[in-house]
Protein backbone atom coordinates (compact mmCIF):
# COMPACT_ATOMS: atom_id res chain seq x y z
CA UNK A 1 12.45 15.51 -16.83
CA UNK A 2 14.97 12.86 -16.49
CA UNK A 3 12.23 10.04 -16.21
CA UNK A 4 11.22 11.79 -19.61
CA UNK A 5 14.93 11.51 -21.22
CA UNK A 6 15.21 8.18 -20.63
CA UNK A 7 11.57 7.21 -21.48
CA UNK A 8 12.06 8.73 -25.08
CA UNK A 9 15.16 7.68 -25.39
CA UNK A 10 14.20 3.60 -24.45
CA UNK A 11 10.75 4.12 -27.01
CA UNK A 12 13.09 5.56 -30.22
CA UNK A 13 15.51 2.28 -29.63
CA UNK A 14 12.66 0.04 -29.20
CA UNK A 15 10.89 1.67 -32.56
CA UNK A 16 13.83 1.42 -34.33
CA UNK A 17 14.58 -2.60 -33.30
CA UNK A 18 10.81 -3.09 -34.51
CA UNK A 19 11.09 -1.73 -37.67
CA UNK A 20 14.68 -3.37 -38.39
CA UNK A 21 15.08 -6.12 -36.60
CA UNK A 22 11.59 -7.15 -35.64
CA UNK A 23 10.41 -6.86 -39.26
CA UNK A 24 12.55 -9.45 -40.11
CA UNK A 25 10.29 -12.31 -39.86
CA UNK A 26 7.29 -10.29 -41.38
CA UNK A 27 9.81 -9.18 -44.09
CA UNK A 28 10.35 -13.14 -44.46
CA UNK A 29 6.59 -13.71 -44.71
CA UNK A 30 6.24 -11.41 -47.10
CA UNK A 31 8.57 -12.12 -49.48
CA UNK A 32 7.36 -15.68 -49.39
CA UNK A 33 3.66 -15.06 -50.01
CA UNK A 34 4.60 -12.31 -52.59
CA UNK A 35 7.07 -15.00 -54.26
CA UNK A 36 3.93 -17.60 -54.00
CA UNK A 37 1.30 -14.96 -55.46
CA UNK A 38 3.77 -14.18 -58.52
CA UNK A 39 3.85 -18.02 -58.89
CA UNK A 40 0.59 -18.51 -58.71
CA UNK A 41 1.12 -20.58 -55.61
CA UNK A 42 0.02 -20.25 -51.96
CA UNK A 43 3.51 -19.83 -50.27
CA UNK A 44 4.21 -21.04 -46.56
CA UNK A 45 0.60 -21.97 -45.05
CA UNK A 46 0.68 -25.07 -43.03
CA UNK A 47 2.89 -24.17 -40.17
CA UNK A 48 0.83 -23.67 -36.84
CA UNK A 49 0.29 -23.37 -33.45
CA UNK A 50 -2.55 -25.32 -31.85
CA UNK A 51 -3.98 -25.19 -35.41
CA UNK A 52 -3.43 -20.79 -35.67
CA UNK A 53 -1.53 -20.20 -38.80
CA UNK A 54 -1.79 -16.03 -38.70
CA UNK A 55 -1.45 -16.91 -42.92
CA UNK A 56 1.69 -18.29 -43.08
CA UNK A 57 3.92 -15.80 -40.09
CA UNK A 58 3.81 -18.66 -38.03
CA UNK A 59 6.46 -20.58 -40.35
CA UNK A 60 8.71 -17.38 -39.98
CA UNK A 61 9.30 -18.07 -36.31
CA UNK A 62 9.17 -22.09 -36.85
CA UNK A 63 12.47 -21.86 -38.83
CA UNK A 64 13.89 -18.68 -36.92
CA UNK A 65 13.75 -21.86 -34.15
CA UNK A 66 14.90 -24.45 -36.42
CA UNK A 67 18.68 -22.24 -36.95
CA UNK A 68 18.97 -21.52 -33.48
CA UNK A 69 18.70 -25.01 -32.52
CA UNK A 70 20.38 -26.95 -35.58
CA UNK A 71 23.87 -28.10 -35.42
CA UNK A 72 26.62 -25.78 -36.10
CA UNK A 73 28.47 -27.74 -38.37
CA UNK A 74 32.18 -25.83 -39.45
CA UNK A 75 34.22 -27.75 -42.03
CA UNK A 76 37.75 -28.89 -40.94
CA UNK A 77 39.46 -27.03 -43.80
CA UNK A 78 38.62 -23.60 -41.59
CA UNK A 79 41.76 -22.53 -40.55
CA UNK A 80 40.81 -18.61 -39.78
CA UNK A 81 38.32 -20.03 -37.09
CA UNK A 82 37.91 -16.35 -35.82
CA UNK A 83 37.39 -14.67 -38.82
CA UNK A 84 34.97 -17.34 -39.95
CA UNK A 85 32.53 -16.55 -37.01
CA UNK A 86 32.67 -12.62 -36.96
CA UNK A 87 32.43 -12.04 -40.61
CA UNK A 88 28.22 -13.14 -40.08
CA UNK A 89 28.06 -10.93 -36.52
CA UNK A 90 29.70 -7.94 -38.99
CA UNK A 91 26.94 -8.05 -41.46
CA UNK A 92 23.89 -8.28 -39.21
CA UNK A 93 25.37 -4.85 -36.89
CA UNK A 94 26.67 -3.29 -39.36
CA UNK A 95 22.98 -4.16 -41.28
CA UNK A 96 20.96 -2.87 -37.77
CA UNK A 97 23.14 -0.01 -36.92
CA UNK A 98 22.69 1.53 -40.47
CA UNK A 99 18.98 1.83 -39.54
CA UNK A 100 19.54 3.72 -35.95
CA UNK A 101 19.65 7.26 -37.54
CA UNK A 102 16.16 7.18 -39.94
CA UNK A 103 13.81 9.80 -38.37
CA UNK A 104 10.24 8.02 -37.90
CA UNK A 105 8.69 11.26 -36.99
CA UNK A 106 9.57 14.63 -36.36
CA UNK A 107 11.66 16.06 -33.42
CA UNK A 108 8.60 15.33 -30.30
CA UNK A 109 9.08 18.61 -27.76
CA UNK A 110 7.88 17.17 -24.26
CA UNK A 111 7.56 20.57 -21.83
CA UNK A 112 11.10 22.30 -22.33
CA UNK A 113 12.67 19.66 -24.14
CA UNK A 114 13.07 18.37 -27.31
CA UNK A 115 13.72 15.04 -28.74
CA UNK A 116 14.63 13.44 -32.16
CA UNK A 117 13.10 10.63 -32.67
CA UNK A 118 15.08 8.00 -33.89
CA UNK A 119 17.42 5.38 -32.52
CA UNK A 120 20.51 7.47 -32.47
CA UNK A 121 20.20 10.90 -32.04
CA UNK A 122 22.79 11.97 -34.58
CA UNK A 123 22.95 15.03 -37.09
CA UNK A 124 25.38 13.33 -39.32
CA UNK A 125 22.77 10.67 -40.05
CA UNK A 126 23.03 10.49 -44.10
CA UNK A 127 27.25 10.02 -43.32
CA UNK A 128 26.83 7.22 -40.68
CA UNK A 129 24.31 5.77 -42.64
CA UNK A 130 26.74 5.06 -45.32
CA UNK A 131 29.58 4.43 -43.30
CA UNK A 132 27.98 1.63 -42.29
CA UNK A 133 26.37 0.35 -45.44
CA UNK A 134 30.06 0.30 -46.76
CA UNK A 135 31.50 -1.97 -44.08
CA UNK A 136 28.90 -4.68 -44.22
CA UNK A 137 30.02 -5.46 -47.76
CA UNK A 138 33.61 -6.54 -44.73
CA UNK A 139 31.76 -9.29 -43.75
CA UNK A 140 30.84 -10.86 -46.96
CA UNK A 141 34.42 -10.88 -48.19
CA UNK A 142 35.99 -11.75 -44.71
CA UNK A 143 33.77 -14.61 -44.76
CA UNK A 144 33.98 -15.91 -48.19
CA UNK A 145 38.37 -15.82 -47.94
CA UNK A 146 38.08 -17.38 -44.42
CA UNK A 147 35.68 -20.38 -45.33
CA UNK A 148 38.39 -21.92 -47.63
CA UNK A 149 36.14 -22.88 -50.00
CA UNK A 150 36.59 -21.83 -53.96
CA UNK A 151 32.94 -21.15 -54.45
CA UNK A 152 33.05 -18.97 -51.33
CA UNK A 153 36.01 -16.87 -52.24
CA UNK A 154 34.61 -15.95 -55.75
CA UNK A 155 31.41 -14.85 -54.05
CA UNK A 156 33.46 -12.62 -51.44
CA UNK A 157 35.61 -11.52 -54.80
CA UNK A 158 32.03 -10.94 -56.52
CA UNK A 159 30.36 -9.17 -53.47
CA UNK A 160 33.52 -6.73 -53.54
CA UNK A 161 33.54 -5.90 -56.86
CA UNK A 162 29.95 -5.09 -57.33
CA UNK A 163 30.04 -2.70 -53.94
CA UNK A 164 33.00 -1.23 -55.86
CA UNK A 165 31.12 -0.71 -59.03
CA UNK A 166 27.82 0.59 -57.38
CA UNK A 167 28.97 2.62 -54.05
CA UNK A 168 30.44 5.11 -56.70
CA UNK A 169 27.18 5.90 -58.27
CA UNK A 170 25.37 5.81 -54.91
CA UNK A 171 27.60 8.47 -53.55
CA UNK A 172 27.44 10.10 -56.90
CA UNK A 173 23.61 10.07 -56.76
CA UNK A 174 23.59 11.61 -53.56
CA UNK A 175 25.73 14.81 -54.16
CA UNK A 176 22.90 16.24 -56.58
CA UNK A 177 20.41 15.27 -53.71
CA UNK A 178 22.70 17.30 -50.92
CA UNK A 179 22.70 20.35 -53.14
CA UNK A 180 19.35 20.76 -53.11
CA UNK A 181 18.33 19.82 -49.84
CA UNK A 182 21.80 21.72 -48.39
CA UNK A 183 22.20 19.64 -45.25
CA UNK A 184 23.13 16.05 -44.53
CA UNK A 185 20.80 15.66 -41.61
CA UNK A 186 18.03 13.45 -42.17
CA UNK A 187 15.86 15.24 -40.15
CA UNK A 188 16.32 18.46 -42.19
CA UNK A 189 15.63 16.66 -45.75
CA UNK A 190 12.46 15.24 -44.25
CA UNK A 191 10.79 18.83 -43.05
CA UNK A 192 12.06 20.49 -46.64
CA UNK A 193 9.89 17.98 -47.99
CA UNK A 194 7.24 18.78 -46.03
CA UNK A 195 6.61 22.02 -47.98
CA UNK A 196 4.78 22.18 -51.16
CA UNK A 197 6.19 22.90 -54.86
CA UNK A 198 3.90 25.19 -56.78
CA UNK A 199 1.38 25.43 -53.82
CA UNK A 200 0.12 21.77 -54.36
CA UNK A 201 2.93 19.47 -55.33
CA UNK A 202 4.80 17.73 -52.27
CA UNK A 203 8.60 18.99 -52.14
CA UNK A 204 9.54 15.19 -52.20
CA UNK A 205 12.91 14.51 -53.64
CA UNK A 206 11.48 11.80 -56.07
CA UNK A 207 9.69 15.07 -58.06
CA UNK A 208 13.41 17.47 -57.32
CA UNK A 209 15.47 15.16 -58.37
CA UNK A 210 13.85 12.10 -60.36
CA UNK A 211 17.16 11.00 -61.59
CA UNK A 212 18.93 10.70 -58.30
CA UNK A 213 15.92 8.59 -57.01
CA UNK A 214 16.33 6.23 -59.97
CA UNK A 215 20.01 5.89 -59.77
CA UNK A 216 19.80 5.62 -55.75
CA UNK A 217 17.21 3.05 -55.94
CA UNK A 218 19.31 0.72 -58.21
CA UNK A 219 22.32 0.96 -56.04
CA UNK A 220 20.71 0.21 -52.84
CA UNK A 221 19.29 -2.98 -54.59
CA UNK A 222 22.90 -3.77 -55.44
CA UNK A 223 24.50 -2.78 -51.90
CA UNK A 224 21.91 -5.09 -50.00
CA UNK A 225 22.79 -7.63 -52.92
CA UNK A 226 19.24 -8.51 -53.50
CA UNK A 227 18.20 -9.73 -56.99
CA UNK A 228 18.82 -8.91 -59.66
CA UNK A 229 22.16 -8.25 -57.65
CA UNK A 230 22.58 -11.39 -55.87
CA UNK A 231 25.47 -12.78 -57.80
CA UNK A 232 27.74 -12.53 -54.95
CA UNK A 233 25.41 -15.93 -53.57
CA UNK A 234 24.29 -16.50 -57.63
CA UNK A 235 23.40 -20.68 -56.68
CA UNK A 236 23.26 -21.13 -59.75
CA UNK A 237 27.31 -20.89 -60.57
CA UNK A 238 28.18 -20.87 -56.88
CA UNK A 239 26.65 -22.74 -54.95
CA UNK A 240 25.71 -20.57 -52.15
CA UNK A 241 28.88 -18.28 -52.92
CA UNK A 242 30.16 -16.59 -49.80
CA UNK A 243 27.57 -18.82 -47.26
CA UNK A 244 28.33 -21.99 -48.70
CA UNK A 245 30.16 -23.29 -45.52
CA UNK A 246 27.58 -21.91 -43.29
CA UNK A 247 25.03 -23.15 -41.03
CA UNK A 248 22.81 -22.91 -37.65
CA UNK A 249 22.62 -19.34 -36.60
CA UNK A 250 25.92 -18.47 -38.28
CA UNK A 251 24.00 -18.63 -41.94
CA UNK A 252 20.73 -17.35 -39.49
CA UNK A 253 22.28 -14.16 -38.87
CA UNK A 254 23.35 -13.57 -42.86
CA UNK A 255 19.88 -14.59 -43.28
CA UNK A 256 18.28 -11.88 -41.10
CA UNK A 257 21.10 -9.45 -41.77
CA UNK A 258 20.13 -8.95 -45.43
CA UNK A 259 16.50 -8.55 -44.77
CA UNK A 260 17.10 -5.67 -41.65
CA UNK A 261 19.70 -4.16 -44.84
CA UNK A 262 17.00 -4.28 -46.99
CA UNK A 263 14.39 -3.02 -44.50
CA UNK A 264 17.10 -0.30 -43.70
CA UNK A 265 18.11 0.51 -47.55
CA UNK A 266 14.17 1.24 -47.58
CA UNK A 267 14.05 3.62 -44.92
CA UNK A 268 16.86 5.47 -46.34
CA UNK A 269 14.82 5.45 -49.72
CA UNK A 270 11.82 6.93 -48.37
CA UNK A 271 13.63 9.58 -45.86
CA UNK A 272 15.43 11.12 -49.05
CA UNK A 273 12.64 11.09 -51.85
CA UNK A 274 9.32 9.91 -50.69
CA UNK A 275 8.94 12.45 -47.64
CA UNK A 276 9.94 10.52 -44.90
CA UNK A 277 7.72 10.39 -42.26
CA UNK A 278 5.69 13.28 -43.69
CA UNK A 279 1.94 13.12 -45.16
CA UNK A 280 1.12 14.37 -48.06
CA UNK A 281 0.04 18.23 -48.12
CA UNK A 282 -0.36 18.07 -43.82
CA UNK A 283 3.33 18.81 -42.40
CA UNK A 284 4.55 19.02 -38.54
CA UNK A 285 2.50 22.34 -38.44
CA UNK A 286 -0.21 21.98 -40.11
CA UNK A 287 -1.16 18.38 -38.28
CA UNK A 288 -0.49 20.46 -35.04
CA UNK A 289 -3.35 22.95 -36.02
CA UNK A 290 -5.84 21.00 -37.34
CA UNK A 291 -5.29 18.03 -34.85
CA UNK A 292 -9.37 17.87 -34.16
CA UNK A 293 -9.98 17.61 -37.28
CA UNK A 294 -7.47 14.64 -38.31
CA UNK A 295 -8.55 12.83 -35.22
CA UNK A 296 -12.13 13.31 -36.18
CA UNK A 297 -11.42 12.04 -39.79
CA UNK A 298 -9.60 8.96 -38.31
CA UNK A 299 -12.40 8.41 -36.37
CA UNK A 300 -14.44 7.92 -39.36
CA UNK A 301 -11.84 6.20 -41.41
CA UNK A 302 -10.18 3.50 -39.25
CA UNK A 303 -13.53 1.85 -39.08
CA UNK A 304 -14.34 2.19 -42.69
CA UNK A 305 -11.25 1.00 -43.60
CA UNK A 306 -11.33 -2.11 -40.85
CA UNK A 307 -15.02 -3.01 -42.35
CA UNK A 308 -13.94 -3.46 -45.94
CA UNK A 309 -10.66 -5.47 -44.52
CA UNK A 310 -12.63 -7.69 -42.73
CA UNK A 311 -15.36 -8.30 -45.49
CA UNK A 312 -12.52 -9.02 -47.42
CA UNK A 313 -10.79 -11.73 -44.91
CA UNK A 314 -13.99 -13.31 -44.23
CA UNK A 315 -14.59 -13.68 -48.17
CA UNK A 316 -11.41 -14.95 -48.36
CA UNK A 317 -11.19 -17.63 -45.52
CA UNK A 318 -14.36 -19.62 -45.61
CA UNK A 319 -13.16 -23.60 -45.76
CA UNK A 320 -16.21 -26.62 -46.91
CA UNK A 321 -15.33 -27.84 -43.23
CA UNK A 322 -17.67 -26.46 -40.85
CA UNK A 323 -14.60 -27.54 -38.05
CA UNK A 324 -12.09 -26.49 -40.01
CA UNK A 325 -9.29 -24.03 -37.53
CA UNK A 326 -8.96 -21.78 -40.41
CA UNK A 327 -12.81 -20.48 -40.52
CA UNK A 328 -11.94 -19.98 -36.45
CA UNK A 329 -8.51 -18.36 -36.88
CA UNK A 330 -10.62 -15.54 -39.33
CA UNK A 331 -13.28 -15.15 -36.62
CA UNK A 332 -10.89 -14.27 -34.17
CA UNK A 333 -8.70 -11.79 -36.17
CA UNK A 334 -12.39 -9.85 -36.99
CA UNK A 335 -12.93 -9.91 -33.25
CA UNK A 336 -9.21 -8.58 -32.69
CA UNK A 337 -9.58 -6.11 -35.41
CA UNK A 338 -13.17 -4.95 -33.79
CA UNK A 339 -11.37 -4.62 -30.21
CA UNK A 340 -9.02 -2.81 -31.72
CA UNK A 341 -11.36 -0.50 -33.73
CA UNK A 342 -12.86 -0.12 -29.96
CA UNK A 343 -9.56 0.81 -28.17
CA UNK A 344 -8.74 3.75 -31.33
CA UNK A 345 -12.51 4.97 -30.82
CA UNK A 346 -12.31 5.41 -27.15
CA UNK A 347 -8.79 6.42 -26.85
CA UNK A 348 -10.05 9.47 -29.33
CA UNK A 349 -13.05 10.39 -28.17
CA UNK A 350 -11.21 10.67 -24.15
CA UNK A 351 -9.32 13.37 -26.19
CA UNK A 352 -12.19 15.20 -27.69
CA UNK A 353 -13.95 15.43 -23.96
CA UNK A 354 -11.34 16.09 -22.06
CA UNK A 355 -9.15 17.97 -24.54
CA UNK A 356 -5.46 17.67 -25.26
CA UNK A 357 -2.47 19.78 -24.02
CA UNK A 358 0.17 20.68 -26.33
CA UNK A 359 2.22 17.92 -25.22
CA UNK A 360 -0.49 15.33 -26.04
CA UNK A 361 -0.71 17.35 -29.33
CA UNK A 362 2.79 16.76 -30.27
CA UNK A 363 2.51 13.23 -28.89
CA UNK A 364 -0.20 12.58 -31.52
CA UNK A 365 1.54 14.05 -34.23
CA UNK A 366 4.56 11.64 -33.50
CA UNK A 367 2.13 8.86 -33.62
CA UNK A 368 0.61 10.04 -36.74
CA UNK A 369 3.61 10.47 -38.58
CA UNK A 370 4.92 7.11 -36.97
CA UNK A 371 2.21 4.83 -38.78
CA UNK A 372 2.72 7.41 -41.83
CA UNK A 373 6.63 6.20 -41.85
CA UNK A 374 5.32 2.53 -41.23
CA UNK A 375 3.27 2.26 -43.93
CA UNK A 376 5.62 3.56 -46.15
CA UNK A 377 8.40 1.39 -45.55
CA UNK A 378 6.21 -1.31 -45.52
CA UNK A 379 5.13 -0.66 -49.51
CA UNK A 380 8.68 0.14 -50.30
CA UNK A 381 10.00 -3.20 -48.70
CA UNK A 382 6.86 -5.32 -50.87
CA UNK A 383 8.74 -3.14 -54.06
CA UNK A 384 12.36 -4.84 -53.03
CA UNK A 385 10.20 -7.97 -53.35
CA UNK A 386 8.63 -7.52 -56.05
CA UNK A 387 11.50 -6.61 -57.72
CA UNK A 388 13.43 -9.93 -56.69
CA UNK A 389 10.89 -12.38 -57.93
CA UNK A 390 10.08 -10.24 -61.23
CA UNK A 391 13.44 -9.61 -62.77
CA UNK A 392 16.51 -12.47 -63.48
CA UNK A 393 19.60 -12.65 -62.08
CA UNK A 394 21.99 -9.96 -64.25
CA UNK A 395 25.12 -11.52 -65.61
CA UNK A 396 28.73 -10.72 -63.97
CA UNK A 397 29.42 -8.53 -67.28
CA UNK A 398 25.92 -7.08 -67.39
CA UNK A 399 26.29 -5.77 -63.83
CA UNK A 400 29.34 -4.29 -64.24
CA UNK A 401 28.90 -2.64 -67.30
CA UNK A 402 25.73 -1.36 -65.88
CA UNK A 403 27.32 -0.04 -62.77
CA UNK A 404 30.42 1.60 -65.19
CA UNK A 405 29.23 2.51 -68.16
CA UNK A 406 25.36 3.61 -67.28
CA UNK A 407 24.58 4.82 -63.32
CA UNK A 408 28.51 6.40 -63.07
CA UNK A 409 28.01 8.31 -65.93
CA UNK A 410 24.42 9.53 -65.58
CA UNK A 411 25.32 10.37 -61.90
CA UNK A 412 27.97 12.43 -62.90
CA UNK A 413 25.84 14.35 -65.91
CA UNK A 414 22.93 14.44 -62.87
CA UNK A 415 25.57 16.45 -60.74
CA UNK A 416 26.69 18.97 -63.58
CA UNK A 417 23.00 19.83 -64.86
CA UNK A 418 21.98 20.28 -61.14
CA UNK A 419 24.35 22.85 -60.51
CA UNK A 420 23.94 24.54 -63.68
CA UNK A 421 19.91 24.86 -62.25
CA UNK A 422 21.09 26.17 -58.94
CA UNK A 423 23.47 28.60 -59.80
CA UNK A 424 21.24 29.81 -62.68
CA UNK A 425 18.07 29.86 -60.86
CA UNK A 426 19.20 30.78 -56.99
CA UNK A 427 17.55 27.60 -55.83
């Protein structure tokens, strides 16, 4: 059972650097093509290797390359060398380990042991989560005082004041969340809102506690100082604010830091009031049951689904050219999506003729509930970009009063009516 330990243990870290750290460059994609669609512009699409564009990803990975190898360039006025270079390696852990303690499925029993799967295997998870959140805002300030550069310090002085303004409210937010769900485990808020409110509405905390989403949502936007809460880099007045003096993989690792903060702010989101890892009106239990029946309704949907994706790609990517690498590059993601379909198909219809033991039934469920999670943070990550190329930059005053006079005190009044509820009503 050791070999099994360490094998679960090595899979929840690698899951959890995939969906942090490895999204990164898809996050960058994205939020390039989105920014291009809202334009009415193409975005990134010329970037290739021996002519294979995958739509644009390749450019991700083309300047990923391009900081790595440019010149580290650190202005002669630095005179806090050390706390120049750590304030960037502060951000980008304190960014990734923020995401180690999200639950991507539910706790996967192997034989006589069980497992919780995510990257660290904590019960304080909510706690750590914004332990860390609050000490990335460090590396912001540390950096924009040690770069010796005016238009640097009044970003650090801006990125401290608005984590000032907006942690309040975020920790406000949450109280009225921990009353209801009672725990500050993760895990546990995820399987309450597995269960259903009025025997058909999902026990998600967005429909408990609508206000607390709202206000959490806003926060995080401001914590991960992503527009319309970017004025701690506003170029605008700043220049680049607390990066300004920044360069090579020293900016790079900013760079990627706000996007795994982002991808881990989104996680966070949809563990506390979109259900987590859990589907809609099918919990742990109830996916454990009827597991022949979800595999059989994959097995008709995956292809479906793959057939009206592909129409749509090869709609969508035919070039006047007849030579043109672009018609090819759509041939062969069809063929990779129909090898694909093939693998699914066979790997599901093994189970159905063989059978599955109830460790390959909890294996599936983890699977399931996996891609569930996946999904999920993928649409709330598109809504952080979305959000960033829809709405303008606030205004110093407008941010603060917002963070003061609006989330504190609605926080606050969200607190007081929920406990009225709960004491009144035993909930």
């Amino acid at each position: 059972m050791n070999l099994v330990l360490v094998s679960v243990v090595i899979i929840n870290i690698i899951i959890s650097l995939l969906f942090s750290l490895g999204a990164a460059p898809i996050l960058v994609w994205i939020e390039r093509r989105v920014a291009g669609f809202i334009q009415d512009r193409l975005g990134p699409n010329r970037c290739n290797l021996g002519g294979v564009r995958l739509g644009g990803l390749i450019q991700s990975f083309a300047d990923m390359l391009k900081l790595v190898f440019k010149e580290d360039y650190k202005p002669n006025s630095i005179k806090e060398k050390l706390f120049f270079t750590i304030s960037p390696v502060i951000v980008f852990v304190c960014s990734y380990l923020t995401f180690m303690v999200i639950p991507f499925a539910d706790d996967l029993t192997i034989g006589s042991q069980t497992f919780m799967m995510q990257g660290l295997p904590l019960d304080l998870g909510l706690l750590w989560f914004l332990a860390f959140a609050g000490l990335s805002v460090y590396g912001i300030i540390i950096g924009g005082w040690a770069s010796n550069n005016k238009y640097s310090l009044l970003g650090g002085l801006r990125a401290a004041a608005q984590v000032i303004s907006y942690e309040a409210a975020m920790g406000l937010s949450l109280i009225a969340i921990l009353v209801v769900y009672g725990s500050v485990n993760l895990g546990d808020m995820v399987r309450f809102q597995g269960d259903l409110l009025f025997g058909f509405i999902p026990s998600w905390g967005i429909f408990l506690q609508p206000v607390a989403a709202i206000l959490f949502i806003v926060t995080a936007f401001a914590e991960t100082n992503r527009a319309p809460f970017d004025i701690a880099e506003g170029e605008s007045e700043i220049v680049g604010g607390f990066h300004t003096e920044y360069s090579a993989m020293r900016f790079g690792l900013f760079f990627v830091g706000e996007y795994v903060a982002m991808s881990a702010s989104s996680a966070l989101i949809i563990t506390l009031f979109f259900g987590g890892y859990q589907i809609p009106w099918a919990n742990t239990q109830v996916l454990k049951e009827n597991i022949s029946l979800v595999l059989l309704l994959l097995m008709i949907t995956i292809p479906l689904l793959s057939f009206f994706f592909c129409k749509w790609i090869a709609k969508n990517n035919k070039w006047t050219q007849e030579n043109d690498i672009r018609n090819k590059e759509a041939q062969w993601l069809i063929k990779a999506i129909f090898t694909l379909n093939l693998v699914i198909l066979f790997v599901i219809a093994s189970a159905f003729i063989f059978g599955i033991s109830k460790d390959g039934v909890n294996i599936s469920v983890a699977i399931l509930q996996t891609v569930t999670f996946a999904i999920k943070l993928l649409f709330m990550n598109f809504v952080f970009v979305w959000v960033r190329w829809t709405l303008p930059r606030f205004r110093y005053d407008h941010l603060q009063d917002l963070g003061w006079k609006i989330l504190l005190p609605l926080s606050i009044a969200n607190i007081f009516f929920t406990a009225i509820f709960v004491v009144v009503f035993g909930a």
